[in-house]
C-alpha atoms as a PDB file:
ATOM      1  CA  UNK A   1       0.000   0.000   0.000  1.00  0.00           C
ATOM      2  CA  UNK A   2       0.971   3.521  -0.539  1.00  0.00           C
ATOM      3  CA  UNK A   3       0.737   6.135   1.627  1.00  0.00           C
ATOM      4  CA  UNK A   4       0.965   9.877   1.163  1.00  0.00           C
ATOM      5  CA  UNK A   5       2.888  11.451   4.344  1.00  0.00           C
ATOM      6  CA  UNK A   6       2.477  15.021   3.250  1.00  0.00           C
ATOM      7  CA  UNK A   7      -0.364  16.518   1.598  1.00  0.00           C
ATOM      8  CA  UNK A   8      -2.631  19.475   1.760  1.00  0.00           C
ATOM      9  CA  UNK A   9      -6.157  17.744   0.719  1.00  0.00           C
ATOM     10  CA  UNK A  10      -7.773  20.587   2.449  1.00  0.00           C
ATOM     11  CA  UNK A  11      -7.085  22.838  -0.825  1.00  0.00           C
ATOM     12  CA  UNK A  12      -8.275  20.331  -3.962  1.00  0.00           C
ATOM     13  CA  UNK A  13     -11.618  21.725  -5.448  1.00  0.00           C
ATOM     14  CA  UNK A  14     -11.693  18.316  -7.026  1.00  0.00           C
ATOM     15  CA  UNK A  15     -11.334  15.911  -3.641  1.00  0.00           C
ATOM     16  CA  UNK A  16     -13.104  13.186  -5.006  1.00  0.00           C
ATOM     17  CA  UNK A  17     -11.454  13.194  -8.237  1.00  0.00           C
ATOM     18  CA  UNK A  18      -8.122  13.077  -6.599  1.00  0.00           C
ATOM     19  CA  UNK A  19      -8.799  10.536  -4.047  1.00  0.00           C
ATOM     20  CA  UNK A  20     -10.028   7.833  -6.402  1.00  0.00           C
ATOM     21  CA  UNK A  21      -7.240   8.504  -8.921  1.00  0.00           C
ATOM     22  CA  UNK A  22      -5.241   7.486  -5.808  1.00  0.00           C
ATOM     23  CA  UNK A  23      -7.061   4.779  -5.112  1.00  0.00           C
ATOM     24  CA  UNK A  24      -6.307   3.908  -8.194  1.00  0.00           C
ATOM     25  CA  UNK A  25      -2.803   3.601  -8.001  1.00  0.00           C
ATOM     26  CA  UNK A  26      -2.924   1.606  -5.164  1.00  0.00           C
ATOM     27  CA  UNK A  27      -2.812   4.496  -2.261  1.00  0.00           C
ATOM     28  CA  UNK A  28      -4.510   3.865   0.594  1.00  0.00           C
ATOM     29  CA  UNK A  29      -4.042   6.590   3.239  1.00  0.00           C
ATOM     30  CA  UNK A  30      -3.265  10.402   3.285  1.00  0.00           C
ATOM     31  CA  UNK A  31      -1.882  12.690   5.558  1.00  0.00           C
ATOM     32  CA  UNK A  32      -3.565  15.492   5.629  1.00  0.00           C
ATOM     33  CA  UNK A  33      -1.008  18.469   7.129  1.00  0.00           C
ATOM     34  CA  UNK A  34      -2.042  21.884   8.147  1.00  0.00           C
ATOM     35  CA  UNK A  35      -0.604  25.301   7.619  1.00  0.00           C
ATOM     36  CA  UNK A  36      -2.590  28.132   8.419  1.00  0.00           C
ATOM     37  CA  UNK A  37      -5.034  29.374  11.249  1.00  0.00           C
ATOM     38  CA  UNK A  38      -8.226  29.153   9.087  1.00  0.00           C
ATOM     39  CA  UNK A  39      -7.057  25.386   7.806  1.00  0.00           C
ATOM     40  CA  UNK A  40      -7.142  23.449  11.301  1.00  0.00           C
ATOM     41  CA  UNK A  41     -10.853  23.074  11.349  1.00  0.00           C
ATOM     42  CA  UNK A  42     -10.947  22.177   7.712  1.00  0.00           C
ATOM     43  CA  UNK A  43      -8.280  19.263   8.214  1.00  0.00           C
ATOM     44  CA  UNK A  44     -10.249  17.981  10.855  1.00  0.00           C
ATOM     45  CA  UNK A  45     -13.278  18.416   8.929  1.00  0.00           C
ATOM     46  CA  UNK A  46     -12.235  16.539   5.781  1.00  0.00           C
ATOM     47  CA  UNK A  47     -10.735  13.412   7.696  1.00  0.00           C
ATOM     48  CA  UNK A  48     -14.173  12.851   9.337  1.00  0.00           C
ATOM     49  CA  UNK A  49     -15.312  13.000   5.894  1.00  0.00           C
ATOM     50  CA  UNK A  50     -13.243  10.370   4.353  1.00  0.00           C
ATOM     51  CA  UNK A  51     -11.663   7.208   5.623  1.00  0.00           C
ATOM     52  CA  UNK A  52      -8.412   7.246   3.622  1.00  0.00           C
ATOM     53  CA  UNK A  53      -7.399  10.869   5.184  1.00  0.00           C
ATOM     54  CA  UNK A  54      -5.637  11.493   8.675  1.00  0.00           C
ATOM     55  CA  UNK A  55      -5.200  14.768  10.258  1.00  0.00           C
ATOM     56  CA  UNK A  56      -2.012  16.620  11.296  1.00  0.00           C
ATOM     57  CA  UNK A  57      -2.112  20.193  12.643  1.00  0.00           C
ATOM     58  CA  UNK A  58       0.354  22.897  12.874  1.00  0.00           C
ATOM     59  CA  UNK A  59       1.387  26.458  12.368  1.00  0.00           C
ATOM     60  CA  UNK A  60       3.612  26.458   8.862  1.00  0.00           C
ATOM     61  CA  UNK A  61       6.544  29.152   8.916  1.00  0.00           C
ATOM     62  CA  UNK A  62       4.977  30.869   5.874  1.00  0.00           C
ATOM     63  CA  UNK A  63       2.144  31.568   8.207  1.00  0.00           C
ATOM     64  CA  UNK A  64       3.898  34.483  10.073  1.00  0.00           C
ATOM     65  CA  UNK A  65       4.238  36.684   6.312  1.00  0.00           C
ATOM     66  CA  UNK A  66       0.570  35.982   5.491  1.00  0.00           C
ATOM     67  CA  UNK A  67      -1.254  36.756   9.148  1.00  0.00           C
ATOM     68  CA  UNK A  68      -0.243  39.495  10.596  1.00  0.00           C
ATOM     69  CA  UNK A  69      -2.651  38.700  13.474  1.00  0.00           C
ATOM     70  CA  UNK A  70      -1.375  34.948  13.958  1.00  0.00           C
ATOM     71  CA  UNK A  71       0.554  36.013  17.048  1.00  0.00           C
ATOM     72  CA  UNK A  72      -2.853  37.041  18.863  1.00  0.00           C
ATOM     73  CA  UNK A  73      -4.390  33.556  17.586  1.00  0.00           C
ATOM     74  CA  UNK A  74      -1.428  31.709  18.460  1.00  0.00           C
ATOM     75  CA  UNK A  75      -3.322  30.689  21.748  1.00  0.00           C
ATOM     76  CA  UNK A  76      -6.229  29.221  20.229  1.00  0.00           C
ATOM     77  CA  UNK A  77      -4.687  27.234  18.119  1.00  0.00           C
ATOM     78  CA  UNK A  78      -2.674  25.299  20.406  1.00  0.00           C
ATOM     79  CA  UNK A  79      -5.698  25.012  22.423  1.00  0.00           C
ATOM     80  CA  UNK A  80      -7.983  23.699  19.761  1.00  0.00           C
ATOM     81  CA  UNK A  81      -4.913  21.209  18.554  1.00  0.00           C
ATOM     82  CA  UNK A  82      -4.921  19.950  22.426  1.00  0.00           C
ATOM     83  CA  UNK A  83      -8.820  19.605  21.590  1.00  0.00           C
ATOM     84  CA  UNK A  84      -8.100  17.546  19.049  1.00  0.00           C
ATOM     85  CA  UNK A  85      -5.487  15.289  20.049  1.00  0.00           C
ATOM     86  CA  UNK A  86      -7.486  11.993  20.260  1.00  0.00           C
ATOM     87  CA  UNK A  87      -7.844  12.752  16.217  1.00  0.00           C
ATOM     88  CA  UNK A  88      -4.489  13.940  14.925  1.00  0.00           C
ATOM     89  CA  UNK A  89      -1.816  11.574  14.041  1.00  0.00           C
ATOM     90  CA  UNK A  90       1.012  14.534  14.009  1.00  0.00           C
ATOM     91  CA  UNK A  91       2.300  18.010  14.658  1.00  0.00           C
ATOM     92  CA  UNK A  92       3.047  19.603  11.045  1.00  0.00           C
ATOM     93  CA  UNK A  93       3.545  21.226   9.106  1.00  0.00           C
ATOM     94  CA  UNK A  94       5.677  23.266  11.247  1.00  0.00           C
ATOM     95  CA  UNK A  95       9.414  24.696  10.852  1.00  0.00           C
ATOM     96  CA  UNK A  96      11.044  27.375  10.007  1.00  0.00           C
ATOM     97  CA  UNK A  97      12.004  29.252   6.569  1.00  0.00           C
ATOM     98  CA  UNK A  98      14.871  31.405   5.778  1.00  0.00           C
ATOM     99  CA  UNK A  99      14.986  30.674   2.450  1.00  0.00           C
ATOM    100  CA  UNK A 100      11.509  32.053   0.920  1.00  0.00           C
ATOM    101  CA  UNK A 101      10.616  34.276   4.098  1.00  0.00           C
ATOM    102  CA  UNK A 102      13.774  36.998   3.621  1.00  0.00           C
ATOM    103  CA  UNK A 103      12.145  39.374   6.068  1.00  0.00           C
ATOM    104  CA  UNK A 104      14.413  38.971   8.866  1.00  0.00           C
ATOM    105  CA  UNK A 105      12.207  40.794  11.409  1.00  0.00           C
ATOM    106  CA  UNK A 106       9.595  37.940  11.097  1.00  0.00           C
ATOM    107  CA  UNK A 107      11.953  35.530  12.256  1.00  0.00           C
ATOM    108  CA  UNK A 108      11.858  36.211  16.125  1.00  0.00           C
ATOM    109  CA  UNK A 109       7.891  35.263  15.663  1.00  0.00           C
ATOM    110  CA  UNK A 110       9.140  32.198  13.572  1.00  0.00           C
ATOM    111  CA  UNK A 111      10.984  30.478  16.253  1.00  0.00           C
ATOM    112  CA  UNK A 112       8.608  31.441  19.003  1.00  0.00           C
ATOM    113  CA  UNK A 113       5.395  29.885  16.954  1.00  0.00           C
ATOM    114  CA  UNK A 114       7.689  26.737  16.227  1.00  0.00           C
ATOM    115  CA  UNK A 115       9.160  26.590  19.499  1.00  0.00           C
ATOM    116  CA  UNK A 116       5.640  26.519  20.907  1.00  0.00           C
ATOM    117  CA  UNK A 117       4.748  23.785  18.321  1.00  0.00           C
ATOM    118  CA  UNK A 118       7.939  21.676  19.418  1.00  0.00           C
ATOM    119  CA  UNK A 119       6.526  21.911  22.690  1.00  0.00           C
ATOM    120  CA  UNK A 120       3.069  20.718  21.940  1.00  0.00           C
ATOM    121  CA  UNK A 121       4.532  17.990  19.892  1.00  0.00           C
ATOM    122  CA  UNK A 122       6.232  16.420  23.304  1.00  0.00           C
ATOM    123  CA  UNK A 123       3.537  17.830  25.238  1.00  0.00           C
ATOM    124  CA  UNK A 124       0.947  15.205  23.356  1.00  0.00           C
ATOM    125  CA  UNK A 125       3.512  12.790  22.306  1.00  0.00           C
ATOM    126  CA  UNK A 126       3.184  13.015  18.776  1.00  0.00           C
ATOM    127  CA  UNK A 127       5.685  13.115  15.672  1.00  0.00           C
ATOM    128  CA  UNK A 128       6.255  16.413  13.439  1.00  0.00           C
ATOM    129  CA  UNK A 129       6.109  16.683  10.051  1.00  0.00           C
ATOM    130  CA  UNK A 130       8.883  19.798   9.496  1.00  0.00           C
ATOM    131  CA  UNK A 131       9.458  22.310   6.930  1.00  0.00           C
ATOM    132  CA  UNK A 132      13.182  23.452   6.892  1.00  0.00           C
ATOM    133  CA  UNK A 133      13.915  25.483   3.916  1.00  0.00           C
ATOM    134  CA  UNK A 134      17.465  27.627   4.446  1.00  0.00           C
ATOM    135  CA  UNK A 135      16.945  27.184   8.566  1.00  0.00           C
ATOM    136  CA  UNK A 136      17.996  23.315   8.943  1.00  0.00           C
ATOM    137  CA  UNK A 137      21.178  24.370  10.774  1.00  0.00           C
ATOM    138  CA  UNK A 138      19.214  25.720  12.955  1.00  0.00           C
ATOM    139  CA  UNK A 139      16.450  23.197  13.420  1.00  0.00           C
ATOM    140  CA  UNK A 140      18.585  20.795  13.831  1.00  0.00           C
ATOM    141  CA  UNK A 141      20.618  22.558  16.919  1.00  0.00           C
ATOM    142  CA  UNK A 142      16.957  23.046  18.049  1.00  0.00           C
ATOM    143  CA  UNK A 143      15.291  19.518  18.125  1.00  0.00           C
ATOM    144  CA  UNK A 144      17.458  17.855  21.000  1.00  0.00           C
ATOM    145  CA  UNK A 145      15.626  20.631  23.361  1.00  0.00           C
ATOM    146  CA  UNK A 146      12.467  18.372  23.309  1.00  0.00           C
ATOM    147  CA  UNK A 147      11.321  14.949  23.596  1.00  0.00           C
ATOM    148  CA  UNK A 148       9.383  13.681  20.677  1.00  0.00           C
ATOM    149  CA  UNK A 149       8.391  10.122  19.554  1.00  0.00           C
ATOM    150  CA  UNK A 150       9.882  11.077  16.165  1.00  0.00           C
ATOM    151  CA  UNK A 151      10.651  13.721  13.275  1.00  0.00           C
ATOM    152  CA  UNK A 152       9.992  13.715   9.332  1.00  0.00           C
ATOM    153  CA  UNK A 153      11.977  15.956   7.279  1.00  0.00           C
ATOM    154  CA  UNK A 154       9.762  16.924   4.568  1.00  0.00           C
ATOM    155  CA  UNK A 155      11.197  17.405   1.228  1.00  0.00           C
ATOM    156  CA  UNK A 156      14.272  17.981   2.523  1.00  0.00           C
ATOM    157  CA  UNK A 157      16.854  20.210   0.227  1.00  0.00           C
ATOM    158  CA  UNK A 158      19.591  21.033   2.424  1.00  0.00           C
ATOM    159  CA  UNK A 159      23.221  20.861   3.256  1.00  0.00           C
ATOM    160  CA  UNK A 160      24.395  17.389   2.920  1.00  0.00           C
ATOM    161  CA  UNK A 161      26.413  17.211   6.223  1.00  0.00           C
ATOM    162  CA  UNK A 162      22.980  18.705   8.023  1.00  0.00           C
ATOM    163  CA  UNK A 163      21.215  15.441   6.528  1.00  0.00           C
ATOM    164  CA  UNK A 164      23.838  13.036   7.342  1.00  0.00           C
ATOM    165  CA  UNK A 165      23.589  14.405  10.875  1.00  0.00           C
ATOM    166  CA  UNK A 166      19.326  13.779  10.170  1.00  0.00           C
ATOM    167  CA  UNK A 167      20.481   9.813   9.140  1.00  0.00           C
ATOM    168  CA  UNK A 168      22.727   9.542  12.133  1.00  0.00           C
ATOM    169  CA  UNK A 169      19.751  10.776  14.604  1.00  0.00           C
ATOM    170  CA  UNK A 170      17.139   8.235  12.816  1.00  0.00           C
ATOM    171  CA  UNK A 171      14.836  10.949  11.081  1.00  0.00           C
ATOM    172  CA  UNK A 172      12.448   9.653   8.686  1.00  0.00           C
ATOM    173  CA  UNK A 173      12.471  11.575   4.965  1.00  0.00           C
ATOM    174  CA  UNK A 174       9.649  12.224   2.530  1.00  0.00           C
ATOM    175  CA  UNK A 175       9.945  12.481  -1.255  1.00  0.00           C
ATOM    176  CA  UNK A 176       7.999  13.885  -2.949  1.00  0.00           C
ATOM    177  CA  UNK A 177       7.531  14.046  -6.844  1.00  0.00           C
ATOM    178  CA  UNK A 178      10.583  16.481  -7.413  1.00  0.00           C
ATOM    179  CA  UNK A 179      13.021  13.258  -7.139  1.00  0.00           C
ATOM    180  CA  UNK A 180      12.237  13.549 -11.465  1.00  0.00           C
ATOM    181  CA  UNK A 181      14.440  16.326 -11.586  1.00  0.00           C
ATOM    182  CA  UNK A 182      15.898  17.420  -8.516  1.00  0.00           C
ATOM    183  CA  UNK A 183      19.621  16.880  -7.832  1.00  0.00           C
ATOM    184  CA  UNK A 184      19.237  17.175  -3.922  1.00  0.00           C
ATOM    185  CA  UNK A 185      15.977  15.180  -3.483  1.00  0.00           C
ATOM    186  CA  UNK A 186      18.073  12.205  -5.587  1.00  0.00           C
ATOM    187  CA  UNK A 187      21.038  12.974  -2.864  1.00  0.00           C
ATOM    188  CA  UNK A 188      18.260  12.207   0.007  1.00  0.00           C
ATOM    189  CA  UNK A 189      17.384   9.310  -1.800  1.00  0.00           C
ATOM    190  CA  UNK A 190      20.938   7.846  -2.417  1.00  0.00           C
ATOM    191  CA  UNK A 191      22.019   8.258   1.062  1.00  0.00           C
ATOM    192  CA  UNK A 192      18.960   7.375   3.492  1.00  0.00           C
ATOM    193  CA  UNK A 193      18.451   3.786   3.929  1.00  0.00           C
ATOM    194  CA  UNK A 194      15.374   2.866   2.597  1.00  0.00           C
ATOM    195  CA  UNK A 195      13.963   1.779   5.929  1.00  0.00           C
ATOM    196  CA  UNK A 196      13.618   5.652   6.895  1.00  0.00           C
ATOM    197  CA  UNK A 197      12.231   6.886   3.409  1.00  0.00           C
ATOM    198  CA  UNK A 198       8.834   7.733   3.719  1.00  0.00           C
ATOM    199  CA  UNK A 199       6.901   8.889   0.288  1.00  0.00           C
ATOM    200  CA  UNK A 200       4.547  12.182  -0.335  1.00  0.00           C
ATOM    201  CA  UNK A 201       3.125  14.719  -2.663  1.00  0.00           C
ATOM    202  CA  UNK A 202       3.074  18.010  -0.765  1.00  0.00           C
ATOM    203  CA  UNK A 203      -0.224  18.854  -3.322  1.00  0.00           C
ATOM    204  CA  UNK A 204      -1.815  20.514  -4.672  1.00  0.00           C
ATOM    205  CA  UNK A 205       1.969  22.130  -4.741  1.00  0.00           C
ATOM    206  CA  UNK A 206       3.394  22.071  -9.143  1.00  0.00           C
ATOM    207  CA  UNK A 207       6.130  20.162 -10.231  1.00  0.00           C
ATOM    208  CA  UNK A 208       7.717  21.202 -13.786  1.00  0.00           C
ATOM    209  CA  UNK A 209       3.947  23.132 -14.236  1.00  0.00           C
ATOM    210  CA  UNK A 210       1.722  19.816 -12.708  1.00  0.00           C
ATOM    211  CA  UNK A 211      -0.948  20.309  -9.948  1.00  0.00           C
ATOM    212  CA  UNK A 212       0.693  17.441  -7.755  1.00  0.00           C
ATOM    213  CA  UNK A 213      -1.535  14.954  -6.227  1.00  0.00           C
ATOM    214  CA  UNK A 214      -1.247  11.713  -3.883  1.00  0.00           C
ATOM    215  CA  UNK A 215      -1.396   9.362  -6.781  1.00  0.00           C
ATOM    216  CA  UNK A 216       2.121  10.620  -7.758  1.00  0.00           C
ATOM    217  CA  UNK A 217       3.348   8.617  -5.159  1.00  0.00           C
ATOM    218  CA  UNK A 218       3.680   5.912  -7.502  1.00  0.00           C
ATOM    219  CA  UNK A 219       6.122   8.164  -9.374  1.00  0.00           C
ATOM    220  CA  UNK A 220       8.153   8.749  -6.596  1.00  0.00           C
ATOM    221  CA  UNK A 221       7.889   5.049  -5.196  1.00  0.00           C
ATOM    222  CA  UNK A 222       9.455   4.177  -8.855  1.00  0.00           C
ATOM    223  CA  UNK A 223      11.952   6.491  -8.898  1.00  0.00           C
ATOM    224  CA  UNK A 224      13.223   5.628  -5.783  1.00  0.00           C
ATOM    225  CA  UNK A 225      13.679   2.272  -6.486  1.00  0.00           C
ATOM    226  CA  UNK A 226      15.563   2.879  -9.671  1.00  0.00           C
ATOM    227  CA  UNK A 227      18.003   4.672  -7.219  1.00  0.00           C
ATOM    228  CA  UNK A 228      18.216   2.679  -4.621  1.00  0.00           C
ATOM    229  CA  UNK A 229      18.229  -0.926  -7.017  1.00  0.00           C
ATOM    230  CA  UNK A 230      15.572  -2.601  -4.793  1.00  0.00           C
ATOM    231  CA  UNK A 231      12.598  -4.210  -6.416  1.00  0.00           C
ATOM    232  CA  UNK A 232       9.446  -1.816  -6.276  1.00  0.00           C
ATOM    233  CA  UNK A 233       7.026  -3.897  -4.066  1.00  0.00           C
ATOM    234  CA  UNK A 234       9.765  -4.714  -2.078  1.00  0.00           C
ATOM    235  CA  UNK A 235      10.676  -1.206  -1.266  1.00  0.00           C
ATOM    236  CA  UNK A 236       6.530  -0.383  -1.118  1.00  0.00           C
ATOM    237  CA  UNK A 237       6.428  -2.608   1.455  1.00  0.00           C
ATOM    238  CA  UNK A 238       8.865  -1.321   3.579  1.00  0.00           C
ATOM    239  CA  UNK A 239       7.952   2.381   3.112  1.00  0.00           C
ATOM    240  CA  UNK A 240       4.811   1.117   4.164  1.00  0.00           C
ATOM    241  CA  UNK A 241       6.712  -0.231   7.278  1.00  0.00           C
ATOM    242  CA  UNK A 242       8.499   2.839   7.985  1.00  0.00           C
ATOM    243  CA  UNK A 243       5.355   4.770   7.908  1.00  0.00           C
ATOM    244  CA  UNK A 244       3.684   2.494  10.437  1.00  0.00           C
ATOM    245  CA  UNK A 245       6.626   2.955  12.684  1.00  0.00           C
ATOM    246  CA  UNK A 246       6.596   7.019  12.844  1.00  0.00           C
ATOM    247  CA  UNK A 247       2.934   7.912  11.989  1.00  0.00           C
ATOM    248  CA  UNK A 248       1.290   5.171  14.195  1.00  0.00           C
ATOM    249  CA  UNK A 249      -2.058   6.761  14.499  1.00  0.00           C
ATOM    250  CA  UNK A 250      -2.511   6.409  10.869  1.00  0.00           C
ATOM    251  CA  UNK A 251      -3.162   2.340  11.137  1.00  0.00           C
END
C-alpha cells in the first residue's frame, strides 16, 4: 500500500477526483497536514469525511508573512490542537524558513510559533512533520531541546552534512515528486536507507507546471527504487513499514 505522508487535501476543489485517482494507483491513506489558522478546522473536517485521510495540525513558517494577526491567535490554536489530540496523528507542518521568508524581522515570531509547536509535539507525544527550507542548521541545533516520539523531514533540500547528521539521529524523509528532476531530493534518496524513506506529494503544490496529487506517489515510489536498485514492491512494502513505525495513528 501507498501512503501519502504530506499533503494538503484541504485545498483540492476536485477531492473526489483526486482521491479515487489514488485509489487507483494503489494508495490507501493520506496525511492530511495543516498550515494556516483558518485550515485546522478544515483538516479535521475533511478526515471525518473520508476514511483514507488522517489529520495533522500545525502552524507552517509561511504563516507568520501571510497573518499578521497569527501572534494574537497563536493561543487558540494550540488550544484547539490539544482539543483535538485523540484525532491527529502529528504536529506539522511546522518549521522554520529562511529561504523564501527573507524578512528577517519575522523571524523572532518564527521560532517562538515553532518553538511553541515543538513543545506541543512532546507535550501530546506526537511526531512532526517539518518544513526546513534555508533554517535546517538551525532546526537541527533546536530539536534535541524536546522529547518527541519522532521527526519527518519533509522534502528535505539542504546541506548534505545537516542530513547526514538527520540519518545519524534516525529521522524519517519524505519524497515527494521532485526526485524527477531534482539533484538534492536524488542525494536524500541515495544516502537514506530505505527503511527511513517515507513517500509524499506536498499537493496541490506544481512540479515542472503539474498540480501534484497523492497518486504521484507511484512516481516517486518508482523512482526511488531505480536509485536505490531494490525491487518496487519490495521497497513499497517497507515504506509502508516505515510509515507504520513514525505515523502510528494512521493504522
Amino acid at each position: 500500500m501507498l501512503i501519502d505522508t504530506h499533503c494538503h487535501t484541504n485545498l483540492y476543489l476536485n477531492l473526489d477526483e483526486i482521491l479515487e485517482e489514488a485509489k487507483a494507483v494503489g494508495l490507501g491513506k493520506i496525511l492530511c497536514v495543516g498550515m494556516s489558522a483558518m485550515s485546522q478546522e478544515r483538516v479535521i473536517q475533511i478526515s471525518n469525511d473520508y476514511d483514507m485521510i488522517y489529520p495533522a495540525l500545525g502552524v507552517h513558517p509561511e504563516e507568520i508573512k501571510m497573518n499578521p494577526k497569527i501572534d494574537q491567535q497563536l493561543n487558540d490554536i494550540l488550544n484547539y490542537i490539544r482539543e483535538s489530540k485523540d484525532k491527529i496523528c502529528a504536529i506539522g507542518e511546522i518549521g522554520l524558513d529562511y529561504h523564501f521568508i527573507k524578512e528577517q524581522s519575522l523571524y523572532p515570531l518564527q521560532k517562538n510559533i515553532f518553538s511553541e509547536m515543538l513543545s506541543l509535539a512532546q507535550e501530546l507525544n506526537l511526531p512532526v512533520n517539518l518544513h526546513t527550507k534555508g533554517a535546517e542548521k538551525e532546526i537541527f541545533e533546536t530539536l534535541p531541546s524536546y522529547k518527541i516520539p519522532n521527526v519527518n523531514i519533509h522534502w528535505y533540500s539542504g546541506p548534505e552534512n545537516i542530513l547526514n547528521e538527520g540519518i545519524d539521529r534516525g529521522y524519517y524523509f519524505s519524497i515527494t515528486p521532485a526526485i524527477r528532476y531534482s539533484p538534492p531530493v536524488k542525494k536524500v534518496v541515495s544516502k537514506v536507507e530505505s527503511d527511513h524513506l517515507l513517500l509524499e506529494s506536498d499537493g496541490p503544490v506544481k512540479y515542472s507546471g503539474q498540480i501534484g496529487t497523492p497518486a504521484m506517489t507511484r512516481q516517486v515510489l518508482n523512482e526511488i527504487s531505480k536509485i536505490k536498485k531494490i525491487p518496487e514492491e519490495e521497497l513499497e512494502d517497507q515504506i509502508e513499514i516505515n510509515t507504520k513505525k513514525i505515523f502510528t495513528k494512521m493504522f
